[in-house]
PDB file of N, CA and C in Angstrom:
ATOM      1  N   UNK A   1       6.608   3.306 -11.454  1.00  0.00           N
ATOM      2  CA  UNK A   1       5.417   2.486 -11.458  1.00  0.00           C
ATOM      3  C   UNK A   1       5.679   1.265 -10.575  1.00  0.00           C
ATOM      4  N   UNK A   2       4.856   1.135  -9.555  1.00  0.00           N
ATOM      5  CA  UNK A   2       4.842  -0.336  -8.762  1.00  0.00           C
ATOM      6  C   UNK A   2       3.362  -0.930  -8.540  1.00  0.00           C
ATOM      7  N   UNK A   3       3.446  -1.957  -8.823  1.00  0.00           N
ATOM      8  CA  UNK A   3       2.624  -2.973  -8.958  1.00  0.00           C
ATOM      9  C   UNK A   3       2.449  -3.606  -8.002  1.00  0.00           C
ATOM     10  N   UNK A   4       3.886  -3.686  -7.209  1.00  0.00           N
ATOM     11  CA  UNK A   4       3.897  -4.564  -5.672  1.00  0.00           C
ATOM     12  C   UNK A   4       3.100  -5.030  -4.785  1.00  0.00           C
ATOM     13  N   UNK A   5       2.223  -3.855  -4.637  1.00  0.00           N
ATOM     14  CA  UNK A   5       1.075  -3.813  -3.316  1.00  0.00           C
ATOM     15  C   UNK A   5       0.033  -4.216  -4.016  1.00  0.00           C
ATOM     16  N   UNK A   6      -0.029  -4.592  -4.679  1.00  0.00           N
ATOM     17  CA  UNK A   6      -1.284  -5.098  -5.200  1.00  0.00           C
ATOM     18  C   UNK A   6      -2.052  -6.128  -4.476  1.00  0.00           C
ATOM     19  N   UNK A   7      -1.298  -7.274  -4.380  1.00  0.00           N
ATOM     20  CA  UNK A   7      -1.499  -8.648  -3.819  1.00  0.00           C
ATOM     21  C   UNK A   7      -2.006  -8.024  -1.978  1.00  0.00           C
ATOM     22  N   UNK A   8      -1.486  -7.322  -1.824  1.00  0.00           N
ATOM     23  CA  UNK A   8      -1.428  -6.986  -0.297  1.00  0.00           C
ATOM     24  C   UNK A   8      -2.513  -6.542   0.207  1.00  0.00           C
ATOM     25  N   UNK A   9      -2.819  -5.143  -1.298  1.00  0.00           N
ATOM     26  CA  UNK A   9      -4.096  -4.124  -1.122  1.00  0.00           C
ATOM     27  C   UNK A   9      -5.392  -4.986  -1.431  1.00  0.00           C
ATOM     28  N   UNK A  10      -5.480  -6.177  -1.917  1.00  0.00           N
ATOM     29  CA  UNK A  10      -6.312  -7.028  -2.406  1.00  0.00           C
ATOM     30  C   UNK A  10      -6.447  -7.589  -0.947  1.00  0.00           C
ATOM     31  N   UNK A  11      -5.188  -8.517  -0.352  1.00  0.00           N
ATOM     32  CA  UNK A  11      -5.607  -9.052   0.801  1.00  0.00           C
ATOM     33  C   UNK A  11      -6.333  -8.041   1.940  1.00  0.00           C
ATOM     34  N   UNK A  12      -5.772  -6.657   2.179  1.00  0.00           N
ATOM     35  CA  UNK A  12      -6.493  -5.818   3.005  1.00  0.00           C
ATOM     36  C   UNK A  12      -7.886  -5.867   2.846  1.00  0.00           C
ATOM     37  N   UNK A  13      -8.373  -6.047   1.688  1.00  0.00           N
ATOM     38  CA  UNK A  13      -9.737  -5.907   1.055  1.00  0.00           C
ATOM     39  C   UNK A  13     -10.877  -7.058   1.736  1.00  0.00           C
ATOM     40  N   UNK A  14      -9.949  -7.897   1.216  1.00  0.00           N
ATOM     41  CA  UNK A  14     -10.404  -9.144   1.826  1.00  0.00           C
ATOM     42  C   UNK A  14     -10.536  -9.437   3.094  1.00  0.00           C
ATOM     43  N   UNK A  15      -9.761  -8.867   3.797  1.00  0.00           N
ATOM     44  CA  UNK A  15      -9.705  -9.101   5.368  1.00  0.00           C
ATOM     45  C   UNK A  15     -11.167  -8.401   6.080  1.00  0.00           C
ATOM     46  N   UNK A  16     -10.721  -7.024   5.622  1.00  0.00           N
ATOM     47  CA  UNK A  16     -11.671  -5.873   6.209  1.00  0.00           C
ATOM     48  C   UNK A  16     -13.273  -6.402   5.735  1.00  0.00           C
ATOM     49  N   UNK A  17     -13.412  -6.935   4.112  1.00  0.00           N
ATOM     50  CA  UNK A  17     -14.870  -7.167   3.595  1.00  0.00           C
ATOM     51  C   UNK A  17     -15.205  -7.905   4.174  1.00  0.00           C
ATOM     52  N   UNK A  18     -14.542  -8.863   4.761  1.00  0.00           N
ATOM     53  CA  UNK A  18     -15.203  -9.907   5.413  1.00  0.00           C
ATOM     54  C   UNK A  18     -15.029 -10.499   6.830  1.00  0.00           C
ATOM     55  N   UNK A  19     -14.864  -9.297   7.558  1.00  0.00           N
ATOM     56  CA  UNK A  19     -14.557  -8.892   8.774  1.00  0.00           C
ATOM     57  C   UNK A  19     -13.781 -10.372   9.620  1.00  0.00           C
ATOM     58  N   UNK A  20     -12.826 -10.538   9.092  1.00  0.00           N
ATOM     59  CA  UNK A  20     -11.896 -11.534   9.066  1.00  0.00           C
ATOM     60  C   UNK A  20     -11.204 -10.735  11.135  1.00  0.00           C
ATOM     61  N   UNK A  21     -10.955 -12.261  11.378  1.00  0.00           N
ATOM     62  CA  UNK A  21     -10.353 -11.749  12.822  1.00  0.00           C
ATOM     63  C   UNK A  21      -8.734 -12.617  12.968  1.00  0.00           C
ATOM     64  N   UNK A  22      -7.864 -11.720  13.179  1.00  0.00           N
ATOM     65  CA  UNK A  22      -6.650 -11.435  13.502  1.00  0.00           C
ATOM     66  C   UNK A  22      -6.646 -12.474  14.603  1.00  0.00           C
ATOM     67  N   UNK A  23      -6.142 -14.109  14.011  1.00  0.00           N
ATOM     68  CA  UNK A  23      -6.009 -14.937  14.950  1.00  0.00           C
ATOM     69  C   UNK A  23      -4.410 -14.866  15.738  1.00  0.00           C
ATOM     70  N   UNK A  24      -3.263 -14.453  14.971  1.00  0.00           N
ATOM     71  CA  UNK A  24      -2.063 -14.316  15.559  1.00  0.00           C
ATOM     72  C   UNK A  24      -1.122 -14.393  14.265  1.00  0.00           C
ATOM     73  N   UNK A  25       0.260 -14.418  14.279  1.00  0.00           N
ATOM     74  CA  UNK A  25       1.184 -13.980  13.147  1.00  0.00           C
ATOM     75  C   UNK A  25       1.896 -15.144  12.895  1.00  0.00           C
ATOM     76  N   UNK A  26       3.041 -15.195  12.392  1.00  0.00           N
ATOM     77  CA  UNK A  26       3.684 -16.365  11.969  1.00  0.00           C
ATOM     78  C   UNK A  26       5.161 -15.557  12.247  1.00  0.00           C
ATOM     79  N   UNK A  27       5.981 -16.519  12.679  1.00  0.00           N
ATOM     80  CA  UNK A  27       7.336 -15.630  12.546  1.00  0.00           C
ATOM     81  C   UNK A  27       8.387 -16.130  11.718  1.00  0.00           C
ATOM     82  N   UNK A  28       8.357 -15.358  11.300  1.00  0.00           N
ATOM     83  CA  UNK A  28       9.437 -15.384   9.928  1.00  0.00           C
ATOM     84  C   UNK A  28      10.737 -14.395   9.976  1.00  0.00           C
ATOM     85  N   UNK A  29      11.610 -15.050  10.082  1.00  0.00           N
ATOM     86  CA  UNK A  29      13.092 -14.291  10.464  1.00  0.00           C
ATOM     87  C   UNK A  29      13.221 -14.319   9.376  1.00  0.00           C
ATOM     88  N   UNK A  30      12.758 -14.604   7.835  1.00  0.00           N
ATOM     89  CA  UNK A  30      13.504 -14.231   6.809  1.00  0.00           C
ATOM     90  C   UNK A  30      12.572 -12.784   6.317  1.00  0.00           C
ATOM     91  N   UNK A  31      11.662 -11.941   6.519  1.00  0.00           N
ATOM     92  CA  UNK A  31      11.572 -11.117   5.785  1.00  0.00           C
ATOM     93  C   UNK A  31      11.590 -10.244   7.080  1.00  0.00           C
ATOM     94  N   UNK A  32      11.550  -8.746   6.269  1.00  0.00           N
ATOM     95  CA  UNK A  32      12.037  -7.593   6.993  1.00  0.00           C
ATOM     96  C   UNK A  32      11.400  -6.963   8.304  1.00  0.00           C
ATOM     97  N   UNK A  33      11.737  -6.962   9.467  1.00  0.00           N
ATOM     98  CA  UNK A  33      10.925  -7.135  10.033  1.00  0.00           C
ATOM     99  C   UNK A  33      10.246  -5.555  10.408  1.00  0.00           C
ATOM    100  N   UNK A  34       9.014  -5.726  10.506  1.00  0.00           N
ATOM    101  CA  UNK A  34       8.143  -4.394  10.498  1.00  0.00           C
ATOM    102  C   UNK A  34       7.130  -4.255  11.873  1.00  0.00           C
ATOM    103  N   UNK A  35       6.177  -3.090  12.043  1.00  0.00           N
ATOM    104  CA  UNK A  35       5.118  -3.277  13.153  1.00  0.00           C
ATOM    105  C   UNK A  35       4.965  -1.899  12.856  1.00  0.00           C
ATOM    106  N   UNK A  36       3.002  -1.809  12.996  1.00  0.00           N
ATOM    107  CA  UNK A  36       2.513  -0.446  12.426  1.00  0.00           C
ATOM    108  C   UNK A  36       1.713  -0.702  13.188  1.00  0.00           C
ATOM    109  N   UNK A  37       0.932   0.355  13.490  1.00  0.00           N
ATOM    110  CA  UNK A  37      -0.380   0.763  13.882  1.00  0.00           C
ATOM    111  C   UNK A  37      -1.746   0.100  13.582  1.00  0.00           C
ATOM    112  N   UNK A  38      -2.725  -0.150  13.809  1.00  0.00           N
ATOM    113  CA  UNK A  38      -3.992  -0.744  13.514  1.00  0.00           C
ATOM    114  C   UNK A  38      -4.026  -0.217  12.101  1.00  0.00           C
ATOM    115  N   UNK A  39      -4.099  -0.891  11.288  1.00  0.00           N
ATOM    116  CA  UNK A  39      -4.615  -0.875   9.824  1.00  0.00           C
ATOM    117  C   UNK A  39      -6.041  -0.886   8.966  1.00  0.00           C
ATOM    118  N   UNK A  40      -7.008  -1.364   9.983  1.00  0.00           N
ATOM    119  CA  UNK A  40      -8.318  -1.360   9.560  1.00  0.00           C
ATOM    120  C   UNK A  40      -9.157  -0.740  10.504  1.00  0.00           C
ATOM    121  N   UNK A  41      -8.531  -0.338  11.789  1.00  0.00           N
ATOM    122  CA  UNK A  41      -9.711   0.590  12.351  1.00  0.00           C
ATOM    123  C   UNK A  41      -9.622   2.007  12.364  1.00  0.00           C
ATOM    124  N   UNK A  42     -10.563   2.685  12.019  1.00  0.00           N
ATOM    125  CA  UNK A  42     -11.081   4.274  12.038  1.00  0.00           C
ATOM    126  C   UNK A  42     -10.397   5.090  12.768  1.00  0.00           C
ATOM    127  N   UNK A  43     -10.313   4.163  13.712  1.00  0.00           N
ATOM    128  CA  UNK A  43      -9.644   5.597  15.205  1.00  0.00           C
ATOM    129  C   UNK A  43      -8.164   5.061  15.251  1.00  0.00           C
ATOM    130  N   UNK A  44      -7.733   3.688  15.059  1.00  0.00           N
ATOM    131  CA  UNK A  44      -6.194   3.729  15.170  1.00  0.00           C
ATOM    132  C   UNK A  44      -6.653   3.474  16.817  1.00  0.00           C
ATOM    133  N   UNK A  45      -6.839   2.203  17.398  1.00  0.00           N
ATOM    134  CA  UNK A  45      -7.121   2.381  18.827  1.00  0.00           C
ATOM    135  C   UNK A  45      -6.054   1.509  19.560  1.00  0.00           C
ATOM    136  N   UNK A  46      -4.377   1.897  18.596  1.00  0.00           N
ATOM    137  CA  UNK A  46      -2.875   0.815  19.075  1.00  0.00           C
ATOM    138  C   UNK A  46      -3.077  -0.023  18.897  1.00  0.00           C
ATOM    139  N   UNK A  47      -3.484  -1.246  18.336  1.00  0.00           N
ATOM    140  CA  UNK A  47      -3.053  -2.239  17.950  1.00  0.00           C
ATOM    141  C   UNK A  47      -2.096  -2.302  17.156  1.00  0.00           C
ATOM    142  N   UNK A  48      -1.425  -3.428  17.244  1.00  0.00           N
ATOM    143  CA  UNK A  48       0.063  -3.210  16.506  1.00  0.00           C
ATOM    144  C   UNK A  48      -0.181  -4.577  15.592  1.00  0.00           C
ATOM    145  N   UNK A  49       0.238  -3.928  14.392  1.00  0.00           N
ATOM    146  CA  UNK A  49       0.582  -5.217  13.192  1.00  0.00           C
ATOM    147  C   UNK A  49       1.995  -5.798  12.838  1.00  0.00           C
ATOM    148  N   UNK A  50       2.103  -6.930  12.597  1.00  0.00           N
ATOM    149  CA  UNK A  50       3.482  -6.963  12.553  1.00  0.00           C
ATOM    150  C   UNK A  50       3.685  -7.744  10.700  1.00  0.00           C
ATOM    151  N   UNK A  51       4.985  -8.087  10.547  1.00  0.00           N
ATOM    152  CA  UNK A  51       5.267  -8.416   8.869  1.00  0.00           C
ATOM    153  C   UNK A  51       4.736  -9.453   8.567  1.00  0.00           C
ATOM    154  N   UNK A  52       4.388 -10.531   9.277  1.00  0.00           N
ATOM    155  CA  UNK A  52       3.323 -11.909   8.694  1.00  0.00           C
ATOM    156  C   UNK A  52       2.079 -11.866   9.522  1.00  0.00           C
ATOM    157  N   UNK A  53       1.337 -11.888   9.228  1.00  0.00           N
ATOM    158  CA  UNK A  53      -0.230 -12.003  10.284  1.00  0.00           C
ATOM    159  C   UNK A  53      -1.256 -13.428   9.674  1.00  0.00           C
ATOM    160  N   UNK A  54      -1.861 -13.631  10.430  1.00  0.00           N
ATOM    161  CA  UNK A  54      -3.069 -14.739   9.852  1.00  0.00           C
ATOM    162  C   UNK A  54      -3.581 -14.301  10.536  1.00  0.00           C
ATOM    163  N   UNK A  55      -5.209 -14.564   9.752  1.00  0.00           N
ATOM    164  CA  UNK A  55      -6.377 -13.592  10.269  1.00  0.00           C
ATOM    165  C   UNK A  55      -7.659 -14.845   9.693  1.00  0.00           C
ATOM    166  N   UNK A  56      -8.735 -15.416   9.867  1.00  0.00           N
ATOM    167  CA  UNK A  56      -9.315 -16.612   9.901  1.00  0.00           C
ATOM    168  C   UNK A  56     -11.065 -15.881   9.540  1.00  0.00           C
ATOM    169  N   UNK A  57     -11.599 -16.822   8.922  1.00  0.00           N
ATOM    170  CA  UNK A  57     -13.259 -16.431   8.811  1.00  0.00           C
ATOM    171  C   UNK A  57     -13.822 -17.906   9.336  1.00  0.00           C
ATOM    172  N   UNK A  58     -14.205 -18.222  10.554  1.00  0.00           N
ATOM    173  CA  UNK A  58     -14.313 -19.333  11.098  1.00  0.00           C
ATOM    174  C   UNK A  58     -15.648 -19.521  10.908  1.00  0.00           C
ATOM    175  N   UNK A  59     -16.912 -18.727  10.248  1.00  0.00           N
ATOM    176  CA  UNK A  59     -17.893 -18.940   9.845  1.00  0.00           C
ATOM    177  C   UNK A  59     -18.045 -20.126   8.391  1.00  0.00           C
ATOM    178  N   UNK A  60     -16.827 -19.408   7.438  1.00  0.00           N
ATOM    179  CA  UNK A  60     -16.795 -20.460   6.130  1.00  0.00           C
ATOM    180  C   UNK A  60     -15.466 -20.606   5.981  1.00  0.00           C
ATOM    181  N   UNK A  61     -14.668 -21.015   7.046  1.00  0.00           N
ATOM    182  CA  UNK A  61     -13.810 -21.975   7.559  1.00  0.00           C
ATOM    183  C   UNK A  61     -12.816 -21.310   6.224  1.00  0.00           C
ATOM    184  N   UNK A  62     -12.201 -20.261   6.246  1.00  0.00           N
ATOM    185  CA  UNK A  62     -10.919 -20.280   5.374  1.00  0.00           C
ATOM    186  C   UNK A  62      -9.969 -19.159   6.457  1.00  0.00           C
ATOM    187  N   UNK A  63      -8.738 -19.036   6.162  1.00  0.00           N
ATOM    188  CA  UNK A  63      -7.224 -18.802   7.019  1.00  0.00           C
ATOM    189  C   UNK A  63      -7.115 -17.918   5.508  1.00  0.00           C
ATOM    190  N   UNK A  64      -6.338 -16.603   5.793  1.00  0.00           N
ATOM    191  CA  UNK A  64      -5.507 -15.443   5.255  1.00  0.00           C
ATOM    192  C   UNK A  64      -4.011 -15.096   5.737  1.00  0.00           C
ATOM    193  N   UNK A  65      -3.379 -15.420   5.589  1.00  0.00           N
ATOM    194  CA  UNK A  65      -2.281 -14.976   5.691  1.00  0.00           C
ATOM    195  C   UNK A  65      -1.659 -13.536   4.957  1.00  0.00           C
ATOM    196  N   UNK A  66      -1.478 -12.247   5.453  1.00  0.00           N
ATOM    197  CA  UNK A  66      -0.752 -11.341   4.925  1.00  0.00           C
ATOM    198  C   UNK A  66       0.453 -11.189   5.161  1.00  0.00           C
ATOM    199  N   UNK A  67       1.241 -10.878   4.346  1.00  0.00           N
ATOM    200  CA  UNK A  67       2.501 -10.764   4.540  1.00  0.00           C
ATOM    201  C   UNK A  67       2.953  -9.212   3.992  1.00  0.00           C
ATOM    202  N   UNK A  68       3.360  -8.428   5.326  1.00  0.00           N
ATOM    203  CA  UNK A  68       3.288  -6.835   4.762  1.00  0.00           C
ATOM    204  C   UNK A  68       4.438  -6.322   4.202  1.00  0.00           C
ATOM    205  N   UNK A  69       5.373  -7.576   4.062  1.00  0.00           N
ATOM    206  CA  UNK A  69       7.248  -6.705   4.367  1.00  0.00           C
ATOM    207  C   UNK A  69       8.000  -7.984   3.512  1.00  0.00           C
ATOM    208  N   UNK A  70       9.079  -7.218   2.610  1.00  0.00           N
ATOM    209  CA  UNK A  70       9.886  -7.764   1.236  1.00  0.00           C
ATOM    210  C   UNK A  70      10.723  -8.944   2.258  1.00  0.00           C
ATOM    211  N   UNK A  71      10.795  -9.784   1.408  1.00  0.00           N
ATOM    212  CA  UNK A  71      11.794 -11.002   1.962  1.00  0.00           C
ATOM    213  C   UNK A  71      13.148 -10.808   1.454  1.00  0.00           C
ATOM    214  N   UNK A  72      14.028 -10.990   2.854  1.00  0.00           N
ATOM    215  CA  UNK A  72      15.634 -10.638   2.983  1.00  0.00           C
ATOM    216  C   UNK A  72      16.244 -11.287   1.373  1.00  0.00           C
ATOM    217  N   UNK A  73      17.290 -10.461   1.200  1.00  0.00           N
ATOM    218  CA  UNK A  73      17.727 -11.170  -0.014  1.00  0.00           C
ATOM    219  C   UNK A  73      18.170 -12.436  -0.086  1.00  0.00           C
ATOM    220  N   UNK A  74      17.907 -13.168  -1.429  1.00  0.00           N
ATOM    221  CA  UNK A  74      17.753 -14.985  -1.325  1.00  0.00           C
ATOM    222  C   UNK A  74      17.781 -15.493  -0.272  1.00  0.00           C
ATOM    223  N   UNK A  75      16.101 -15.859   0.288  1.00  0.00           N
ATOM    224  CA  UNK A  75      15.711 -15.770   0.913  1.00  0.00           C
ATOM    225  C   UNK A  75      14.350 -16.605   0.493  1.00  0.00           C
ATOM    226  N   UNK A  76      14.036 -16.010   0.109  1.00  0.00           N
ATOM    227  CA  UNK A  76      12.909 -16.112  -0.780  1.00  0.00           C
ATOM    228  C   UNK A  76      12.433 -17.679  -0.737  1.00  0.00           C
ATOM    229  N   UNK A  77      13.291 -18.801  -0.875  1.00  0.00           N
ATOM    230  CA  UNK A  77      13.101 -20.071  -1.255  1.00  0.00           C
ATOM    231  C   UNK A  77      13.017 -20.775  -0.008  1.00  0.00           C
ATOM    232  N   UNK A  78      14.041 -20.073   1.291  1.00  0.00           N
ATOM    233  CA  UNK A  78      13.277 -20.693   2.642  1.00  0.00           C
ATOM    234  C   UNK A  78      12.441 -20.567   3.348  1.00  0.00           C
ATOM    235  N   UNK A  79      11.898 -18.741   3.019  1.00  0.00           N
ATOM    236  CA  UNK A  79      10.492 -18.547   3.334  1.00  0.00           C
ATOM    237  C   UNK A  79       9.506 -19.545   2.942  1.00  0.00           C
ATOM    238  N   UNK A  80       9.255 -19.552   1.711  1.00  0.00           N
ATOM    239  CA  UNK A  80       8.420 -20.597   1.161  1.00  0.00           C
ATOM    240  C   UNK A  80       9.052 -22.194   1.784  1.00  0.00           C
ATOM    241  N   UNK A  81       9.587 -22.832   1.682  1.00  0.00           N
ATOM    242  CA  UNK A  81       9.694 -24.008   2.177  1.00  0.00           C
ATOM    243  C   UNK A  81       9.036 -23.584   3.525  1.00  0.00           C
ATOM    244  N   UNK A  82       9.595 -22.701   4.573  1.00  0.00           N
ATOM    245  CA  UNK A  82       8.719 -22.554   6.023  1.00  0.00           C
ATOM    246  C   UNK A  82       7.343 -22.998   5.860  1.00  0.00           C
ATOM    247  N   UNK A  83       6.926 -21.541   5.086  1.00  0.00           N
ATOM    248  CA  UNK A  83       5.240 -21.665   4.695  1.00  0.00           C
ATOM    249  C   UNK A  83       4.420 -22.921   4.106  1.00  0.00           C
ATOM    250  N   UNK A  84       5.594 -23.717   2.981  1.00  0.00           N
ATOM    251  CA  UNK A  84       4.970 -24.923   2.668  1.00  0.00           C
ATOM    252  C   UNK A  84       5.024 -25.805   3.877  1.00  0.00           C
ATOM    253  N   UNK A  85       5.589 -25.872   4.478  1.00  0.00           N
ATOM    254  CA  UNK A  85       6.005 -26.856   5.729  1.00  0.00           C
ATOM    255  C   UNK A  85       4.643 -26.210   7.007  1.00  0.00           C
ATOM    256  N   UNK A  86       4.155 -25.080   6.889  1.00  0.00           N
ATOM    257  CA  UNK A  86       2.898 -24.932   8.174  1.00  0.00           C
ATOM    258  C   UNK A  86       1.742 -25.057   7.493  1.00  0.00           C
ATOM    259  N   UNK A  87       1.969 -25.341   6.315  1.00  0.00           N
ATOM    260  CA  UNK A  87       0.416 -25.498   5.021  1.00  0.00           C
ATOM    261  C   UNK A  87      -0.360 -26.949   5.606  1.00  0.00           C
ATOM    262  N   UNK A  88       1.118 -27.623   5.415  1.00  0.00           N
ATOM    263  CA  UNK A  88       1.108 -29.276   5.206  1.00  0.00           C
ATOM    264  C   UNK A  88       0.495 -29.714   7.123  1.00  0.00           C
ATOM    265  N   UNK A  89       1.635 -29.017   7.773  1.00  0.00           N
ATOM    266  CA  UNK A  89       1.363 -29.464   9.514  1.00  0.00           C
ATOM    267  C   UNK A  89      -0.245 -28.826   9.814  1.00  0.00           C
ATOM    268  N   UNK A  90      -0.683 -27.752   9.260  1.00  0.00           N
ATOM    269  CA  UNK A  90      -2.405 -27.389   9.701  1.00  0.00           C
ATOM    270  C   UNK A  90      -3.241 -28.049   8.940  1.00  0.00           C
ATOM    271  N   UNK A  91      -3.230 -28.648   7.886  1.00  0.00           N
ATOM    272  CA  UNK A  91      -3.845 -29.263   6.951  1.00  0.00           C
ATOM    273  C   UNK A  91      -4.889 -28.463   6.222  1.00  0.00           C
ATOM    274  N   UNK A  92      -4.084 -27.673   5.466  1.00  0.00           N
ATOM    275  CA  UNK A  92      -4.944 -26.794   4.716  1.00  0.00           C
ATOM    276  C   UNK A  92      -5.672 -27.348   3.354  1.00  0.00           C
ATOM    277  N   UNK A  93      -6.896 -27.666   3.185  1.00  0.00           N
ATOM    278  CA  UNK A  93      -7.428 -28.430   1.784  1.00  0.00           C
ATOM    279  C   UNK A  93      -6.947 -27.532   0.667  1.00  0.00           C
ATOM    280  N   UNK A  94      -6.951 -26.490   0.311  1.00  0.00           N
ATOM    281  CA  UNK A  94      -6.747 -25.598  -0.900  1.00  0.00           C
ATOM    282  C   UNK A  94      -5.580 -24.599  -0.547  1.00  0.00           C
ATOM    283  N   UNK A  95      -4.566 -24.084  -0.796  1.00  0.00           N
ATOM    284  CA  UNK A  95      -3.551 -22.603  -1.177  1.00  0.00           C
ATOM    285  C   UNK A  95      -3.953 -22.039  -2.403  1.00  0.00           C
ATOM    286  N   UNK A  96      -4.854 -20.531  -2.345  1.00  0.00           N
ATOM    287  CA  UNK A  96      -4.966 -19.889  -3.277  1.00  0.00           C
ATOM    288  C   UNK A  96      -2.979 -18.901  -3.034  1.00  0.00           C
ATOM    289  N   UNK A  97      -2.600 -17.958  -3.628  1.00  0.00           N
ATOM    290  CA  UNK A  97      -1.490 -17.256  -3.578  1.00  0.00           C
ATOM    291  C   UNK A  97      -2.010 -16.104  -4.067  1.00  0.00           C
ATOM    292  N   UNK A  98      -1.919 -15.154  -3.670  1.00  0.00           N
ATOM    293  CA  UNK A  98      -1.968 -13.611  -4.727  1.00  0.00           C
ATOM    294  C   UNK A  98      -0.919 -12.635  -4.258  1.00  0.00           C
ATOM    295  N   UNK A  99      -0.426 -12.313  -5.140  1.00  0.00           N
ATOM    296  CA  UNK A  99       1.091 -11.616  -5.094  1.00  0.00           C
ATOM    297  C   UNK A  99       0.995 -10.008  -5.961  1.00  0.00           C
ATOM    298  N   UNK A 100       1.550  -9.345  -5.894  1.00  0.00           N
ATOM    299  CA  UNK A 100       1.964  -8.464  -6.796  1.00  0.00           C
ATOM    300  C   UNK A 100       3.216  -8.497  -7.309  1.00  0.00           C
ATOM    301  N   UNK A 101       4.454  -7.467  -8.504  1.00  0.00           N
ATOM    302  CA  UNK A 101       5.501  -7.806  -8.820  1.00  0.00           C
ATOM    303  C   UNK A 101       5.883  -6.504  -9.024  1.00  0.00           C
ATOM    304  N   UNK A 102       6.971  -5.978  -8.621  1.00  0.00           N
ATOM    305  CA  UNK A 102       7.994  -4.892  -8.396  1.00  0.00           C
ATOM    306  C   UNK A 102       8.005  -4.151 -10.170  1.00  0.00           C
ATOM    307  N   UNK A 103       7.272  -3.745 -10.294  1.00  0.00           N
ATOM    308  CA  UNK A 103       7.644  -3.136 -11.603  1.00  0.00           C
ATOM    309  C   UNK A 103       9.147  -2.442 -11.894  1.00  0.00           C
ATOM    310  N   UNK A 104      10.042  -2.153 -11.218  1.00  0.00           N
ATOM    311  CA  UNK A 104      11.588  -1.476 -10.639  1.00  0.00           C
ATOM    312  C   UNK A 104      12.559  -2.768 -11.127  1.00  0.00           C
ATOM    313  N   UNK A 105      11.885  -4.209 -11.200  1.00  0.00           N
ATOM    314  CA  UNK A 105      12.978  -5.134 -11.631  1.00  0.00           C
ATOM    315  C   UNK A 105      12.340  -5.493 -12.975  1.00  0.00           C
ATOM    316  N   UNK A 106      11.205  -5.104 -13.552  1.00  0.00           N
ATOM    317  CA  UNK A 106      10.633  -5.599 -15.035  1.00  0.00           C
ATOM    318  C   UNK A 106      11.990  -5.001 -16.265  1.00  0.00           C
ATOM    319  N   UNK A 107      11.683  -5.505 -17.288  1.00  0.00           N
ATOM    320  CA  UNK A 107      12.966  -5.115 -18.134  1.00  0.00           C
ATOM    321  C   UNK A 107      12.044  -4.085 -18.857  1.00  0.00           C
ATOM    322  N   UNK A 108      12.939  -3.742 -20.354  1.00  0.00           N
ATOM    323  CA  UNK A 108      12.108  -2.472 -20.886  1.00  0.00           C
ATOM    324  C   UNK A 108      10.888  -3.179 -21.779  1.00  0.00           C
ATOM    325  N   UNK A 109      11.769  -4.329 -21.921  1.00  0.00           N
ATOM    326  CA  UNK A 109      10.615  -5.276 -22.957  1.00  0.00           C
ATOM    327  C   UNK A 109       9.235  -5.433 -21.906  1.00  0.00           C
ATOM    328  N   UNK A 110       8.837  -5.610 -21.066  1.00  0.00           N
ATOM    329  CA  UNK A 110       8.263  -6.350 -20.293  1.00  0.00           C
ATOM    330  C   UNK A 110       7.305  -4.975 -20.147  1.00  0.00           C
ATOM    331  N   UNK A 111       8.520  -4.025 -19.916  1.00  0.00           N
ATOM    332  CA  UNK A 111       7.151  -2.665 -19.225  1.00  0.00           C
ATOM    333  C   UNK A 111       6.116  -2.737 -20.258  1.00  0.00           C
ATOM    334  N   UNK A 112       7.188  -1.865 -21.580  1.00  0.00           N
ATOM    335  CA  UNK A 112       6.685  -1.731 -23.008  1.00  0.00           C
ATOM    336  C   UNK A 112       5.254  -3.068 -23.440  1.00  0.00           C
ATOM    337  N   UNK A 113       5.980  -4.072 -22.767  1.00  0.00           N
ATOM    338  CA  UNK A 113       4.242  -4.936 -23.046  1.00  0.00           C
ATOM    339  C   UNK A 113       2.990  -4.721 -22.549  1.00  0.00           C
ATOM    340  N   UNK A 114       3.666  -4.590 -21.013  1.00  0.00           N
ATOM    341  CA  UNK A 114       2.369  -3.743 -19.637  1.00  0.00           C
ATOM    342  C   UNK A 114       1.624  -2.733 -20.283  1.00  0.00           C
ATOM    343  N   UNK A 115       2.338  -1.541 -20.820  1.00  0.00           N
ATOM    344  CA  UNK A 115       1.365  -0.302 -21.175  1.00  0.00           C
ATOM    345  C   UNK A 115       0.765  -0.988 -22.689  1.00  0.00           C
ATOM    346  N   UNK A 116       1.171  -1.697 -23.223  1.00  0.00           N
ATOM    347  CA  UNK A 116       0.627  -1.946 -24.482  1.00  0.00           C
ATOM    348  C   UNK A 116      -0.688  -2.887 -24.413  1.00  0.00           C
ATOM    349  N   UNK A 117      -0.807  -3.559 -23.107  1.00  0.00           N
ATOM    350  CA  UNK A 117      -2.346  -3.867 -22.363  1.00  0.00           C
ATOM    351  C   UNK A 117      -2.821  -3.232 -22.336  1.00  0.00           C
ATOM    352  N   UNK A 118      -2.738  -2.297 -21.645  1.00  0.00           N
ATOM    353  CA  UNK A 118      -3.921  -1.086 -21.420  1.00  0.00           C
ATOM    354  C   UNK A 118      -4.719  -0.575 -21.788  1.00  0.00           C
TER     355      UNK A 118
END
């Protein structure tokens, strides 16, 4: 069971619903580095995605950042300082976050609570 993509498959959602445009990426030497194929168009017409992207709705003025690829081990805490540090220099009024979580590192207690939501 993984939960992971959640945060991601949500941001895809978001991007595509609201025909969000692919202003350029962020580079981040701490997570893994990746590059795929066009992700939201029909035909796949090569565009290449890479592991951090920002993508902008300049109509009602909000910035998306996806991030497609796991951050290098401990790691984790300078990514975020990076990201807090380009929040602060663009002057972003609000950071929403949406994440998913590796169900593969939950304990048994934790699963056992998950299905007991359901």
């Amino acid at each position: 069971m993984s939960a992971g993509v959640v945060g991601q498959l949500a941001v895809d959602l978001l991007i595509t619903n609201c025909s969000l445009a692919r202003v350029g990426y962020l580079d981040c030497p701490d997570v893994v580095p990746v590059v795929g194929n066009d992700c939201f168009s029909e035909t796949s017409a090569g565009v290449l995605h890479v592991a951090v992207e920002v993508f902008q709705d300049f109509k009602n003025a909000f910035t998306v950042v996806q991030v497609r690829s796991p951050v290098l081990g401990g790691l984790k805490g300078k990514l975020a300082d990076q990201l807090i540090e380009w929040i602060t220099k663009e002057r972003f009024a609000q950071v929403f976050v949406l994440c998913g979580a590796d169900a593969g590192r939950m304990t048994d207690k934790q699963l056992s609570s998950y299905d007991d939501e359901r």
